[in-house]
N, C-alpha and C. Protein backbone atom coordinates (compact mmCIF):
# COMPACT_ATOMS: atom_id res chain seq x y z
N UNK A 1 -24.31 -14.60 38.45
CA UNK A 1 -24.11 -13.19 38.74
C UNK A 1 -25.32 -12.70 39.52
N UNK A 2 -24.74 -12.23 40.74
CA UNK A 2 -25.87 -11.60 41.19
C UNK A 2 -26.89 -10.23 40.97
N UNK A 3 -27.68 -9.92 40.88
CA UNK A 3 -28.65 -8.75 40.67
C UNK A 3 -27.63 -7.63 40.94
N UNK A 4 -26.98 -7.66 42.03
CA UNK A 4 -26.15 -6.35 42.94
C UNK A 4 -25.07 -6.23 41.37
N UNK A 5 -24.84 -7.74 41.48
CA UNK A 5 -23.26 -7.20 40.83
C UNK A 5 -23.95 -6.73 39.07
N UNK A 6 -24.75 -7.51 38.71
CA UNK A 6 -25.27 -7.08 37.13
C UNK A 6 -25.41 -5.57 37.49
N UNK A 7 -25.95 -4.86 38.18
CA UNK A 7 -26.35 -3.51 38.12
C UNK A 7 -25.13 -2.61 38.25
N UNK A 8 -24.05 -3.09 38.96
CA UNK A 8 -22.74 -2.55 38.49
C UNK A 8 -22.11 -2.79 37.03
N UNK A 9 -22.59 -3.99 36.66
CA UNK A 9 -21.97 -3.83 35.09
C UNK A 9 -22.70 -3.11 33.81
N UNK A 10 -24.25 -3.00 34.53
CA UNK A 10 -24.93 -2.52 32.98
C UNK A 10 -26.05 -2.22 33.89
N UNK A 11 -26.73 -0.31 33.66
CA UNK A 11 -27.51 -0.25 34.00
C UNK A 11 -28.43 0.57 33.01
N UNK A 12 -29.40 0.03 32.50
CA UNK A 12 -30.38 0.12 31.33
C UNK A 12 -30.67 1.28 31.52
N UNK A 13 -30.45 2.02 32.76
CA UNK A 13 -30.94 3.71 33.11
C UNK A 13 -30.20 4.86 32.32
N UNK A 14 -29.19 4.28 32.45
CA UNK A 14 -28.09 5.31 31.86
C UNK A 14 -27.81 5.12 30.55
N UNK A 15 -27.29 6.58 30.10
CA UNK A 15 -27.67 6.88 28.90
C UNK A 15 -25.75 6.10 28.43
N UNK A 16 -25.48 6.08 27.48
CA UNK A 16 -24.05 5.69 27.24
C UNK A 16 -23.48 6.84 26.52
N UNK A 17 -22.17 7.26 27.63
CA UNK A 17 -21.48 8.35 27.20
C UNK A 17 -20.05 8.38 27.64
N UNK A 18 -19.08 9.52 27.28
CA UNK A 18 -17.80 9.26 27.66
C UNK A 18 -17.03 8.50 26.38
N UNK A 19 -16.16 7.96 27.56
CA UNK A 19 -15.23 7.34 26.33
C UNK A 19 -15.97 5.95 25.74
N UNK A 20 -16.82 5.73 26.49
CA UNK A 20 -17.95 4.21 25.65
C UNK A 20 -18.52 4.76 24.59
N UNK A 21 -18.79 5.81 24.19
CA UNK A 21 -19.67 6.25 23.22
C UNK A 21 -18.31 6.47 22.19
N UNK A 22 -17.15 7.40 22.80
CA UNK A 22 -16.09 7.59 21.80
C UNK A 22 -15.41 6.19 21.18
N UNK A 23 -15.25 5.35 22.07
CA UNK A 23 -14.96 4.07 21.74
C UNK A 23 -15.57 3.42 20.34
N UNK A 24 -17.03 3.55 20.62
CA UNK A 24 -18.37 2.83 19.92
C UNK A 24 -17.93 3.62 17.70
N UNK A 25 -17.60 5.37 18.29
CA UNK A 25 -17.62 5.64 17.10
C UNK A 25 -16.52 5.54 16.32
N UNK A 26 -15.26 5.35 17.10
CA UNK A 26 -13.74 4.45 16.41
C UNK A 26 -13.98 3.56 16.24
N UNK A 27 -14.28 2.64 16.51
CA UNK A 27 -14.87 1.14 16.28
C UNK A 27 -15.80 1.04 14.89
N UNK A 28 -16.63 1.97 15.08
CA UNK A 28 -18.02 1.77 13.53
C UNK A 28 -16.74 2.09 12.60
N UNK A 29 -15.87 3.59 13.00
CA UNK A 29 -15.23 4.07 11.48
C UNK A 29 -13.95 2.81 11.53
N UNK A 30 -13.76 2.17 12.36
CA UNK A 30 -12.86 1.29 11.57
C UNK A 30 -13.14 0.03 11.43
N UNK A 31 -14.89 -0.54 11.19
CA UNK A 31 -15.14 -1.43 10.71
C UNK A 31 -15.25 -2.08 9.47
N UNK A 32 -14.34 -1.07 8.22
CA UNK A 32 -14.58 -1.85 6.89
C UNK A 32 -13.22 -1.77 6.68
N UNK A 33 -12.42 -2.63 5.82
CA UNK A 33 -11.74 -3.43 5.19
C UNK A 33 -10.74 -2.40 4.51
N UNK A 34 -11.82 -1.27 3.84
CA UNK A 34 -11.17 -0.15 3.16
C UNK A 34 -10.88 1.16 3.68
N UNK A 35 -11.79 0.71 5.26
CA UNK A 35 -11.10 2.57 6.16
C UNK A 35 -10.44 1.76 6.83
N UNK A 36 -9.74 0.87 7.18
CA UNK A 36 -8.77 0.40 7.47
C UNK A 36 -7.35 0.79 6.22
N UNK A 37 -7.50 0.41 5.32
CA UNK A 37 -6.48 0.09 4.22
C UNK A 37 -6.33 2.17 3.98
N UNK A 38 -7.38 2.69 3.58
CA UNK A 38 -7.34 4.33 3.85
C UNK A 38 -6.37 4.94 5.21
N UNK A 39 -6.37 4.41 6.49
CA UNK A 39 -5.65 4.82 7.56
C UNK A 39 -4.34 4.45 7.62
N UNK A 40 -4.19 2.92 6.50
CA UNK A 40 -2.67 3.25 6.52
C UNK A 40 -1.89 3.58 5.80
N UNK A 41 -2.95 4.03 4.62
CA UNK A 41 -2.16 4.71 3.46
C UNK A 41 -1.86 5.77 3.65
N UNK A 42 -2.45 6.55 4.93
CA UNK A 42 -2.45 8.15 5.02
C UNK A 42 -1.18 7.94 6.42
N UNK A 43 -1.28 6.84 7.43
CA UNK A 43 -0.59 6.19 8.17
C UNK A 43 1.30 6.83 7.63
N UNK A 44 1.05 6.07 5.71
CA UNK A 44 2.45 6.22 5.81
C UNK A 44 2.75 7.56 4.31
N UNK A 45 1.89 8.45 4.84
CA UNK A 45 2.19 9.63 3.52
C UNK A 45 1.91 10.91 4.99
N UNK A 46 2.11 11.86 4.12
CA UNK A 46 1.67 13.17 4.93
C UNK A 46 0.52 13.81 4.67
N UNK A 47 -0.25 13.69 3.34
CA UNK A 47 -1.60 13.62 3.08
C UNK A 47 -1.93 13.03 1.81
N UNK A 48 -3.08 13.52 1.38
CA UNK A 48 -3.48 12.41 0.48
C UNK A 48 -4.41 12.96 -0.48
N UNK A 49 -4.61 13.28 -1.55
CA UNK A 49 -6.38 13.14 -1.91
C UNK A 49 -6.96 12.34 -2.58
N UNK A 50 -8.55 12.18 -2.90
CA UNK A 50 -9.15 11.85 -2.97
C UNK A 50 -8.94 10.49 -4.45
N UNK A 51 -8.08 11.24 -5.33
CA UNK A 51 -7.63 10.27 -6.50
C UNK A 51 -6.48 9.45 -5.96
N UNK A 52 -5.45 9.80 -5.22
CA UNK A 52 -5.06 8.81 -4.51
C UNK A 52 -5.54 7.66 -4.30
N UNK A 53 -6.32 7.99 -3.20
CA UNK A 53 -7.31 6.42 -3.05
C UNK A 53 -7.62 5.42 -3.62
N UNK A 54 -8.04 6.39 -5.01
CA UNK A 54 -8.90 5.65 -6.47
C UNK A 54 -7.53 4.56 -6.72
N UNK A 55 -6.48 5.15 -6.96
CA UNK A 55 -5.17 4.63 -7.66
C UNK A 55 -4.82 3.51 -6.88
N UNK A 56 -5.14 3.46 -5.10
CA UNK A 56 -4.63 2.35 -4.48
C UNK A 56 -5.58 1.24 -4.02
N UNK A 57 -7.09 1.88 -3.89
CA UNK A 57 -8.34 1.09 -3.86
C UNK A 57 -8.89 0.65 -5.11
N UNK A 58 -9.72 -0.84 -5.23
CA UNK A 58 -10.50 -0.94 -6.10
C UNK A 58 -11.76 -0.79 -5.75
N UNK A 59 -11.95 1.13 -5.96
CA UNK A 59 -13.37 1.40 -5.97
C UNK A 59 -13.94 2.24 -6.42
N UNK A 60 -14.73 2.63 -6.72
CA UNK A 60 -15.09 4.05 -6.98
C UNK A 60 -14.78 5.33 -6.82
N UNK A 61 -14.55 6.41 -6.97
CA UNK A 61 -14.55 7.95 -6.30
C UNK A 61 -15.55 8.03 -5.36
N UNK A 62 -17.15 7.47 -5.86
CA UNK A 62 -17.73 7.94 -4.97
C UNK A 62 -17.79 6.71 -3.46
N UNK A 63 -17.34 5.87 -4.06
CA UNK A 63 -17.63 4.73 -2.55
C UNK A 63 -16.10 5.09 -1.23
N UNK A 64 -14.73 5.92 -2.52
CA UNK A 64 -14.08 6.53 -1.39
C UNK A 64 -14.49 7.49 -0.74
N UNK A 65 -15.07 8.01 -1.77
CA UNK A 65 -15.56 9.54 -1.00
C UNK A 65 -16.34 9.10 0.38
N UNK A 66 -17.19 8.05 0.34
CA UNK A 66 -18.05 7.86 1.33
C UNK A 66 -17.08 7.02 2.57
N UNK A 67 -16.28 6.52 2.11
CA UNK A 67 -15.22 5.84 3.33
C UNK A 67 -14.53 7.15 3.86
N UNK A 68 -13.95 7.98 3.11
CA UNK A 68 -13.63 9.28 3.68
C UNK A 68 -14.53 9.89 4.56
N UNK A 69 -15.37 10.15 3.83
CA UNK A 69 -16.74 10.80 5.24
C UNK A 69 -16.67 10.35 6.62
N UNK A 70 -17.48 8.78 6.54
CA UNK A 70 -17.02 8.35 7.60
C UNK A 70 -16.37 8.35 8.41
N UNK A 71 -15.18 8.55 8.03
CA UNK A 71 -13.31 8.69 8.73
C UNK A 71 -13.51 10.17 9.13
N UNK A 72 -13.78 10.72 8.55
CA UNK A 72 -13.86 12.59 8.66
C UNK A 72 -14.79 12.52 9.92
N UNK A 73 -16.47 11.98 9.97
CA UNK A 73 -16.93 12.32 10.52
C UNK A 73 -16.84 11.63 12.05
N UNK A 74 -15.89 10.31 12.33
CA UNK A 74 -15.53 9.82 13.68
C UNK A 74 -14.27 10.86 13.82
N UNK A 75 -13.96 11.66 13.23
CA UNK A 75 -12.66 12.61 13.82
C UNK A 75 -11.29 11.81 13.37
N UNK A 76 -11.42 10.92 13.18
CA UNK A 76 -9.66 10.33 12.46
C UNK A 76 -8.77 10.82 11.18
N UNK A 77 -9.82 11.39 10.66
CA UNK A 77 -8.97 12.11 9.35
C UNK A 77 -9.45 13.38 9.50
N UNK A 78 -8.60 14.46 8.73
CA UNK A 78 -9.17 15.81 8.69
C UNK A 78 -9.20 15.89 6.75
N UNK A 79 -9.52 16.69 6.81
CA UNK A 79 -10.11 17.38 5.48
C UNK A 79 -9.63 18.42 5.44
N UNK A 80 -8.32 18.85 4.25
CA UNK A 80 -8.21 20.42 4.08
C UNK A 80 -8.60 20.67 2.73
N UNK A 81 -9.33 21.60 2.68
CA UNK A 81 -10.05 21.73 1.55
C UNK A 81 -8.99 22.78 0.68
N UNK A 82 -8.55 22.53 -0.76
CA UNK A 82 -8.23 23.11 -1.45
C UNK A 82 -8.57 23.34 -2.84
N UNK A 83 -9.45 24.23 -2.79
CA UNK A 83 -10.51 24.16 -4.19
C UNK A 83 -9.46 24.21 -5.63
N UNK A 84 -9.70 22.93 -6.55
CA UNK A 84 -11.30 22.55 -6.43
C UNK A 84 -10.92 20.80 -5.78
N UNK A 85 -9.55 20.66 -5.21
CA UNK A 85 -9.18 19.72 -4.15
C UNK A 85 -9.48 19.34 -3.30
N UNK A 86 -9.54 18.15 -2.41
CA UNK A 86 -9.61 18.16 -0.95
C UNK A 86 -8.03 16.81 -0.84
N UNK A 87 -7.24 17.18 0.21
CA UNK A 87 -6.41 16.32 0.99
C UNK A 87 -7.27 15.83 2.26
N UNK A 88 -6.47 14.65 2.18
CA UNK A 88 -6.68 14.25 3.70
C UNK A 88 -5.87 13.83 4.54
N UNK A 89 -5.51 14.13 5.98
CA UNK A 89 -4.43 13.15 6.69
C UNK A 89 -4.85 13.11 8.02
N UNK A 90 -4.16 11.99 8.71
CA UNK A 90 -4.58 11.62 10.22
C UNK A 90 -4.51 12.85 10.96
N UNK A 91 -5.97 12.63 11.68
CA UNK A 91 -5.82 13.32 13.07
C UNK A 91 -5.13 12.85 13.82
N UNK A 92 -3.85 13.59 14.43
CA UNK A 92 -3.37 12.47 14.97
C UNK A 92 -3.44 12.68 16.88
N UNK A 93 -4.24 13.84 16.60
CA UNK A 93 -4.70 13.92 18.55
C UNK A 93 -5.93 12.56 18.57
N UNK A 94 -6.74 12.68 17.76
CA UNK A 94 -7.71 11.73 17.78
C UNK A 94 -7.39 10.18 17.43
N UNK A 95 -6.01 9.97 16.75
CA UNK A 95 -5.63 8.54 16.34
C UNK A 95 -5.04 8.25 17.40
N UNK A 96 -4.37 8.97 18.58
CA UNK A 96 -3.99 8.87 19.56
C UNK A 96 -4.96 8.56 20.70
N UNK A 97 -5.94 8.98 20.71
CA UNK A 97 -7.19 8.91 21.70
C UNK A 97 -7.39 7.53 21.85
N UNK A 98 -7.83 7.13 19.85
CA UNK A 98 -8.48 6.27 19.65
C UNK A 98 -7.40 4.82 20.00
N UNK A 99 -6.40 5.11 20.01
CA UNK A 99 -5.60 4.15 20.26
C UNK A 99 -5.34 3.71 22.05
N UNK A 100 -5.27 4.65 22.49
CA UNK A 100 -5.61 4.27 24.18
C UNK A 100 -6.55 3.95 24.35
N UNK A 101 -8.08 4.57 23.97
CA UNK A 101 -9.18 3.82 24.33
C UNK A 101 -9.30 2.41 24.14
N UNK A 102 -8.97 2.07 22.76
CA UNK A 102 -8.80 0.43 22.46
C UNK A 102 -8.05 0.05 23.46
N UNK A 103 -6.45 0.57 23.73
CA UNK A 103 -6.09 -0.60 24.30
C UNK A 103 -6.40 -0.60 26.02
N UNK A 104 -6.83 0.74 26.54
CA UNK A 104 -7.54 0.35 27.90
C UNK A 104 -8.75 -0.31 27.55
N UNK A 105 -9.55 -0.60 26.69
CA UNK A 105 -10.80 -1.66 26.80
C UNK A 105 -10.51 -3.27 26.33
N UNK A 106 -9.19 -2.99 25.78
CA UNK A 106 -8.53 -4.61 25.86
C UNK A 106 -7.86 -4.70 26.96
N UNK A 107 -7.60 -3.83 27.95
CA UNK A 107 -6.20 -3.83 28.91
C UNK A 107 -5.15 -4.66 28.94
N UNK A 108 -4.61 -3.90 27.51
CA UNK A 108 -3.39 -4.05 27.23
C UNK A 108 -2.35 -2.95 27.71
């Protein structure tokens, strides 16, 4: 590879943004085993809360709670808070995003 062409593929100057950065943070939230198994439980309900989870995961309240966060905070799930409740269900403008971005960076 030449110098010319490396500097078209990666240039250490620039900061990483756009859909590479949106990409990067669908990717972290769907790197565990259990925000996977969380997206398709909510995948096939209309929402969900938090004891849910407990009943279909083997884990804690608090280790869902923290897989929830995660999910909440890449934008894939929303949070409606109903005291002293919280539901959760897909974003589904953002599960939509996140699903074109994948498959234009597989170009599929």
């Amino acid at each position: 590879m030449s110098n010319k062409d490396y500097k078209k593929c990666f240039n250490p100057n620039k900061n990483f943004r756009g859909h590479t950065k949106e990409l990067a943070r669908y990717a972290k939230a769907l790197a565990h085993p259990a925000r996977i198994k969380i997206l398709n439980f909510l995948n096939n309900s209309k929402y969900c809360y938090t004891g849910d989870f407990v009943e279909v995961l083997p884990m804690a309240q608090s280790t869902v709670s923290q897989h929830l966060k995660e999910l909440k905070e890449a934008g894939l799930i929303i949070a409606n808070e109903q005291p002293p409740r919280v539901s959760y269900c897909i974003n589904k403008d953002a599960w939509e995003k996140a699903k074109k971005l994948f498959m234009d960076f597989f170009d599929v």
